[in-house]
C-alpha atoms as a PDB file:
ATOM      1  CA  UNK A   1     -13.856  -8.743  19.227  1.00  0.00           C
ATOM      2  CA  UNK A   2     -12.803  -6.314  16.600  1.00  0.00           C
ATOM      3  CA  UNK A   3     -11.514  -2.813  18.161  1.00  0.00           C
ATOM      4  CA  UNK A   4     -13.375   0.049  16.294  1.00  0.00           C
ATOM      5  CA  UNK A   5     -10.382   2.723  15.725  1.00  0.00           C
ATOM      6  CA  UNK A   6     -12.122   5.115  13.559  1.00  0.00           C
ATOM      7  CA  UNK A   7     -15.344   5.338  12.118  1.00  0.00           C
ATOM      8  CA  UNK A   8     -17.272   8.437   9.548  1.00  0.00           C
ATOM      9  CA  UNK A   9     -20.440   7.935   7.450  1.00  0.00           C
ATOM     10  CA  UNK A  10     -18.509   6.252   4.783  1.00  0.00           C
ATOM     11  CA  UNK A  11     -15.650   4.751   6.200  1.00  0.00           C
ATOM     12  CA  UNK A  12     -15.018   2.519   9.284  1.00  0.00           C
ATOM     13  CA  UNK A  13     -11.803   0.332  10.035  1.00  0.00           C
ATOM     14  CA  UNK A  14     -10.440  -1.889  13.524  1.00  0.00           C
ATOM     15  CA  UNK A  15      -8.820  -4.428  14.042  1.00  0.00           C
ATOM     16  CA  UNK A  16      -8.471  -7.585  15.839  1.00  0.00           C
ATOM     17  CA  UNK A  17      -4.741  -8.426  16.385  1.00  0.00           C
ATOM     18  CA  UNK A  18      -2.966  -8.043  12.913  1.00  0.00           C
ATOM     19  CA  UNK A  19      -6.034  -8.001  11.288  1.00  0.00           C
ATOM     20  CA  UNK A  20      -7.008  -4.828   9.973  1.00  0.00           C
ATOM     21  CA  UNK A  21     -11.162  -4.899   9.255  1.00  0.00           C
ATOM     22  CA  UNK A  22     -12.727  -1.877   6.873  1.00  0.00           C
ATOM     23  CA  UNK A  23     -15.794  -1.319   5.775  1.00  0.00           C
ATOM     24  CA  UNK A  24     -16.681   0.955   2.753  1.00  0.00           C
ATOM     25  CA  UNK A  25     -19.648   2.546   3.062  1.00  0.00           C
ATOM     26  CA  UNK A  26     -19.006   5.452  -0.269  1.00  0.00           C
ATOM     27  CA  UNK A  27     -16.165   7.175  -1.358  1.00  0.00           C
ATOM     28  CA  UNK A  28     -13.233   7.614   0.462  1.00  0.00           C
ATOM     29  CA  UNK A  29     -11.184  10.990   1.042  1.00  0.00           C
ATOM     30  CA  UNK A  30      -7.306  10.966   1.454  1.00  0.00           C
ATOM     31  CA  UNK A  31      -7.501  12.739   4.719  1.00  0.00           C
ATOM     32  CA  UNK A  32      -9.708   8.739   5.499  1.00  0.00           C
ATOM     33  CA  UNK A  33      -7.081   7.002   3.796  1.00  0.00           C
ATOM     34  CA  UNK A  34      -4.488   8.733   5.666  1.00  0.00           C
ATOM     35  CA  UNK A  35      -5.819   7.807   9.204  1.00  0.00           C
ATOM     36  CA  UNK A  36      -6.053   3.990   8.122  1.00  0.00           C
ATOM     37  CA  UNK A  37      -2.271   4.355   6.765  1.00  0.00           C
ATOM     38  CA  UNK A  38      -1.292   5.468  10.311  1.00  0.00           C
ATOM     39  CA  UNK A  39      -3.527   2.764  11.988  1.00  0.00           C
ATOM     40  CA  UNK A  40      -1.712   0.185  10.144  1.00  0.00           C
ATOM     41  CA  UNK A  41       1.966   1.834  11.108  1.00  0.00           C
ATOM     42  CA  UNK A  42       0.665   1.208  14.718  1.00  0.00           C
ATOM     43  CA  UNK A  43      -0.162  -2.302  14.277  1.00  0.00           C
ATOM     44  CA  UNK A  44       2.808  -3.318  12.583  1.00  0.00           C
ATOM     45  CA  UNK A  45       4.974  -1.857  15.081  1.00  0.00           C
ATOM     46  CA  UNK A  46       3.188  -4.136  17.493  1.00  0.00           C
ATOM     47  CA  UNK A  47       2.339  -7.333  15.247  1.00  0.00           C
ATOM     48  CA  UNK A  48       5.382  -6.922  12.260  1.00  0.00           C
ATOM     49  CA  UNK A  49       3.091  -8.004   9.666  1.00  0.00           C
ATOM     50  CA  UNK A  50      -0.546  -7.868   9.284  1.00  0.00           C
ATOM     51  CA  UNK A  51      -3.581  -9.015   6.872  1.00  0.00           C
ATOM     52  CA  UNK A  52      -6.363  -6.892   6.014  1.00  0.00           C
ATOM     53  CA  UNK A  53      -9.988  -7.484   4.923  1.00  0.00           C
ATOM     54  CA  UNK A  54     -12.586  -4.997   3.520  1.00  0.00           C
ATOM     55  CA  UNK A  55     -15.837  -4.851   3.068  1.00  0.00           C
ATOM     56  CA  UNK A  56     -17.736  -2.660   0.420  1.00  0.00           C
ATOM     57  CA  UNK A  57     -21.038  -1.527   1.247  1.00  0.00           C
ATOM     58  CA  UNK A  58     -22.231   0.099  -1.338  1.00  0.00           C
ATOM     59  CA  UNK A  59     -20.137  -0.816  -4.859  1.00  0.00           C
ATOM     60  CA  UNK A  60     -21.064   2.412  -6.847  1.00  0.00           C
ATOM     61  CA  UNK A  61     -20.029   4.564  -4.360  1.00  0.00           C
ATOM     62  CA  UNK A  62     -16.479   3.155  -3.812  1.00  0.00           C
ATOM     63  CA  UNK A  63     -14.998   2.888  -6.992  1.00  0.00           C
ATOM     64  CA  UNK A  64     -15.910   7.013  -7.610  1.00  0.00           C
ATOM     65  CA  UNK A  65     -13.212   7.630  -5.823  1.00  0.00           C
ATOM     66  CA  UNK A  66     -11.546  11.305  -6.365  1.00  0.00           C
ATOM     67  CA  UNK A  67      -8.194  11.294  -8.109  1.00  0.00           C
ATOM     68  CA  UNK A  68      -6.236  12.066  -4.944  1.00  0.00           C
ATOM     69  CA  UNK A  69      -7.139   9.158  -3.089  1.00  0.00           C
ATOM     70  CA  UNK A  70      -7.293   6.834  -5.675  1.00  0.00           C
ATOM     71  CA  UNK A  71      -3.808   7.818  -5.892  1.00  0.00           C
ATOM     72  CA  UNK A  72      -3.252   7.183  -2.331  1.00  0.00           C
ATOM     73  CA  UNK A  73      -4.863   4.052  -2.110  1.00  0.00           C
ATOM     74  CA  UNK A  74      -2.819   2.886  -5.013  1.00  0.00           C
ATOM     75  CA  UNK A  75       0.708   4.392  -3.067  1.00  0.00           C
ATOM     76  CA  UNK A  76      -0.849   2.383   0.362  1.00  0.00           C
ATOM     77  CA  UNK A  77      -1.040  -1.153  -1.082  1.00  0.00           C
ATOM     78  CA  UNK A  78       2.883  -0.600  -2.514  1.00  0.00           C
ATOM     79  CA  UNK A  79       3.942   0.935   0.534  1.00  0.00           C
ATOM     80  CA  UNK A  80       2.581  -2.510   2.613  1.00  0.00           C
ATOM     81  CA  UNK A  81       3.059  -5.089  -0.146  1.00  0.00           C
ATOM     82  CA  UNK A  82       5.924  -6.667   1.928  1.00  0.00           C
ATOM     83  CA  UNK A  83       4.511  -6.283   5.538  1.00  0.00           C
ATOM     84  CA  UNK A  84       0.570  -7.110   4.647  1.00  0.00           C
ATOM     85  CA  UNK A  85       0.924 -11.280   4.388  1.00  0.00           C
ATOM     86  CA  UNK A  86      -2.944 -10.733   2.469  1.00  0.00           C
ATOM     87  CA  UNK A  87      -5.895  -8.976   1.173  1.00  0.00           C
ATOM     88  CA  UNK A  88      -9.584  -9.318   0.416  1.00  0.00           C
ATOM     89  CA  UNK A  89     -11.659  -7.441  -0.894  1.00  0.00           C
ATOM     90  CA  UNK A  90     -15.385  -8.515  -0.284  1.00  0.00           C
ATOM     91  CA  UNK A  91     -18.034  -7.185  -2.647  1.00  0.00           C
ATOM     92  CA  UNK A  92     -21.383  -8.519  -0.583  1.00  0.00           C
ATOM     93  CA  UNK A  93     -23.278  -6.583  -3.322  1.00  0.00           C
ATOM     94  CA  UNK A  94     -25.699  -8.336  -5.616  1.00  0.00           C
ATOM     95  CA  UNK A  95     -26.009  -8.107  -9.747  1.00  0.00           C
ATOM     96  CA  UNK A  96     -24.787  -7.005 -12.539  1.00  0.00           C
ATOM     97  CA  UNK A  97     -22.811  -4.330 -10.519  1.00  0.00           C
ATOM     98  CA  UNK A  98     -21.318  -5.979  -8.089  1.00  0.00           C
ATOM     99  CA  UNK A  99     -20.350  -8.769 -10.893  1.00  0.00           C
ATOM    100  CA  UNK A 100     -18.450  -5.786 -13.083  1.00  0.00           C
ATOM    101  CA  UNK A 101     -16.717  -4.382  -9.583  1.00  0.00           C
ATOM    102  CA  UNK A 102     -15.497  -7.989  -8.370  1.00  0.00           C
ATOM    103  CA  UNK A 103     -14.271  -8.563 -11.747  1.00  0.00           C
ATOM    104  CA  UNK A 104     -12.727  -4.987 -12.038  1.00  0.00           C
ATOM    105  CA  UNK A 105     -10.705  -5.301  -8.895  1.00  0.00           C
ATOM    106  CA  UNK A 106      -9.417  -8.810  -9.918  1.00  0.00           C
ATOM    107  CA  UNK A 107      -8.038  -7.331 -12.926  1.00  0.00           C
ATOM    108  CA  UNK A 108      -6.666  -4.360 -11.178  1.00  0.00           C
ATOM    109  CA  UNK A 109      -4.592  -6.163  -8.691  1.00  0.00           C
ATOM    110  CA  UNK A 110      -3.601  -8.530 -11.120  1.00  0.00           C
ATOM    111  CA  UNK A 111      -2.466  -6.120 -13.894  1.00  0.00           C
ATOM    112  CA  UNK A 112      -0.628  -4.302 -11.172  1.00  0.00           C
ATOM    113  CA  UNK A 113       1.779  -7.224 -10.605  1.00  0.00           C
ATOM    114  CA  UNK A 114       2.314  -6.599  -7.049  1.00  0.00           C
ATOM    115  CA  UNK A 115       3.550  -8.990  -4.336  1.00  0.00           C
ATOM    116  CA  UNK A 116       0.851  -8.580  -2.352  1.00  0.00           C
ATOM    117  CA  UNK A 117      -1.273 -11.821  -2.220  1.00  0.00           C
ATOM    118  CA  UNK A 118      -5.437 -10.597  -3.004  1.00  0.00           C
ATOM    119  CA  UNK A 119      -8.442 -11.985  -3.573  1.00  0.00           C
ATOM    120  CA  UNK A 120     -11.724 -10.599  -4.126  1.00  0.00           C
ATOM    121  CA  UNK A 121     -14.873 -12.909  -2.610  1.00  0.00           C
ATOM    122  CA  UNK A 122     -18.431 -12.018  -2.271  1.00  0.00           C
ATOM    123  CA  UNK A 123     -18.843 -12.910   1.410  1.00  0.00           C
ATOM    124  CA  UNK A 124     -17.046 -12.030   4.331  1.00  0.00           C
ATOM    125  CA  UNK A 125     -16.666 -15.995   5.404  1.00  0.00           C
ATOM    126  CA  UNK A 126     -14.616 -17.070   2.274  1.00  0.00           C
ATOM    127  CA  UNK A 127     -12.484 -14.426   2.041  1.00  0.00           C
ATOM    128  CA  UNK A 128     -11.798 -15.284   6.182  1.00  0.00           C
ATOM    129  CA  UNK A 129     -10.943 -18.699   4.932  1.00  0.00           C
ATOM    130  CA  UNK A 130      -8.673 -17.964   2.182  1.00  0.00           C
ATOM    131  CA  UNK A 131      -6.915 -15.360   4.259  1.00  0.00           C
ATOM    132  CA  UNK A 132      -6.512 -18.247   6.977  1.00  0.00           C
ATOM    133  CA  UNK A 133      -5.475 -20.603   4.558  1.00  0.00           C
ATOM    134  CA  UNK A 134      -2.819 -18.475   3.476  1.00  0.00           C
ATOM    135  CA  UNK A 135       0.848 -19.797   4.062  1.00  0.00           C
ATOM    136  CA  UNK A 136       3.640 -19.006   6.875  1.00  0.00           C
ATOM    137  CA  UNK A 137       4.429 -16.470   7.617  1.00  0.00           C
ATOM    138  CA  UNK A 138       0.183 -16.081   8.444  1.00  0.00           C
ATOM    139  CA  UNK A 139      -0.524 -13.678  11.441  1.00  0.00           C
ATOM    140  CA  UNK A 140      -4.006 -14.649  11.806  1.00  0.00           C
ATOM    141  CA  UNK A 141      -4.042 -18.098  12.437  1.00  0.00           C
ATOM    142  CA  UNK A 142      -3.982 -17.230  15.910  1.00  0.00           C
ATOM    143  CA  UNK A 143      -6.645 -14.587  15.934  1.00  0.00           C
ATOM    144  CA  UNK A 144     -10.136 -15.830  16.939  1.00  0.00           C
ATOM    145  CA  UNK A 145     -12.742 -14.092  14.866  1.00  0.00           C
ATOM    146  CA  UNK A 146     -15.648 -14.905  12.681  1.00  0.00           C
ATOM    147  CA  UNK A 147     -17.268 -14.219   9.874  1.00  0.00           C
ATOM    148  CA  UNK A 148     -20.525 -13.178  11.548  1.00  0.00           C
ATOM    149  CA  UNK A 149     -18.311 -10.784  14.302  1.00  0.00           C
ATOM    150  CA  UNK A 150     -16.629  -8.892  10.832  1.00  0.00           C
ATOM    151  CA  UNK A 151     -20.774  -9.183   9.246  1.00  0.00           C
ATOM    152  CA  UNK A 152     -21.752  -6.834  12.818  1.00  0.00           C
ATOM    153  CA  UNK A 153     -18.496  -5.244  13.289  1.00  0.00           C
ATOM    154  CA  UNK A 154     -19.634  -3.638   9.158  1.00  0.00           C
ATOM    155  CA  UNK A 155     -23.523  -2.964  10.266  1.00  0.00           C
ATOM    156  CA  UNK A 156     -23.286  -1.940  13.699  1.00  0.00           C
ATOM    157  CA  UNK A 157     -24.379   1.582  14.096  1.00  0.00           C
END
C-alpha cells in the first residue's frame, strides 16, 4: 500500500518503502516541490537510497511550469542523482502531445548528462518493470507493489 504524504489539486506524492510515487495533476509551485524535497530527506534517512516514479496527469499542464520551480526541479534531480538508484517518468497521455512531451523529457535528461538512471514509459507497469530490473544496489526489489495499486494510488480522490 502506498502511504499518501501530501496531496493538493495538482500535486500528490507517497511512498511505499524507498519508493517515492507522484502524480502530476498541473503545474507545480516550489513551495510543492519543496515539501516532496523534504519527503525524500525523510526516506533516505530511513531507506539510504530510494527510486522514484511519477505520473503526469495532464501533459500540458506540467511542462508550464513557472521559472522558479522549473529551477528547483532541475536543482532536486542533481541534489539526489547519487542517492535516487532510478527514475520514470510516465506520460499515460494519448497523441500527438503526449508523443512531443515523452520525447521532450528523453532529450532533457539525456542532454543533461546526469548520473541519474531515467526513463520515460507511457504506462505505469513498464516503467515498474524497468525500475525493478534495474541493477544492485536496487531498493525496490523488495517492495511489493503493483502497477494497478500506483494506477489507484494516482486516481483516488
Amino acid at each position: 500500500m502506498i502511504e499518501r504524504a501530501y496531496d493538493s489539486p495538482v500535486f500528490r506524492f507517497g511512498a511505499v518503502g524507498p519508493l517515492v510515487v507522484s502524480f502530476y495533476r498541473g503545474a507545480t509551485t516550489k513551495a510543492q516541490l519543496e515539501q516532496l524535497d523534504a519527503f525524500q530527506t525523510q526516506l533516505l534517512a530511513t531507506h539510504g537510497r530510494i527510486m522514484s516514479l511519477s505520473v503526469m496527469g495532464q501533459v500540458a499542464a506540467t511542462v508550464r511550469l513557472d521559472d522558479e520551480a522549473r529551477t528547483f526541479s532541475a536543482d532536486l534531480a542533481t541534489k539526489y542523482e547519487q542517492t535516487n538508484v532510478g527514475t520514470v517518468m510516465v506520460v499515460k497521455s494519448t497523441g500527438l502531445g503526449a508523443v512531443v512531451v515523452r520525447s521532450f523529457l528523453s532529450a532533457w535528461f539525456l542532454m543533461r548528462q546526469t548520473q541519474l538512471k531515467v526513463k520515460v514509459t507511457r504506462t505505469v507497469a513498464e516503467g515498474l518493470e524497468w525500475l525493478n530490473a534495474l541493477p544492485e544496489p536496487n531498493p525496490i526489489r523488495q517492495v511489493s507493489v503493483t502497477a494497478e495499486e500506483i494506477d489507484a494510488f494516482c486516481e483516488a480522490p
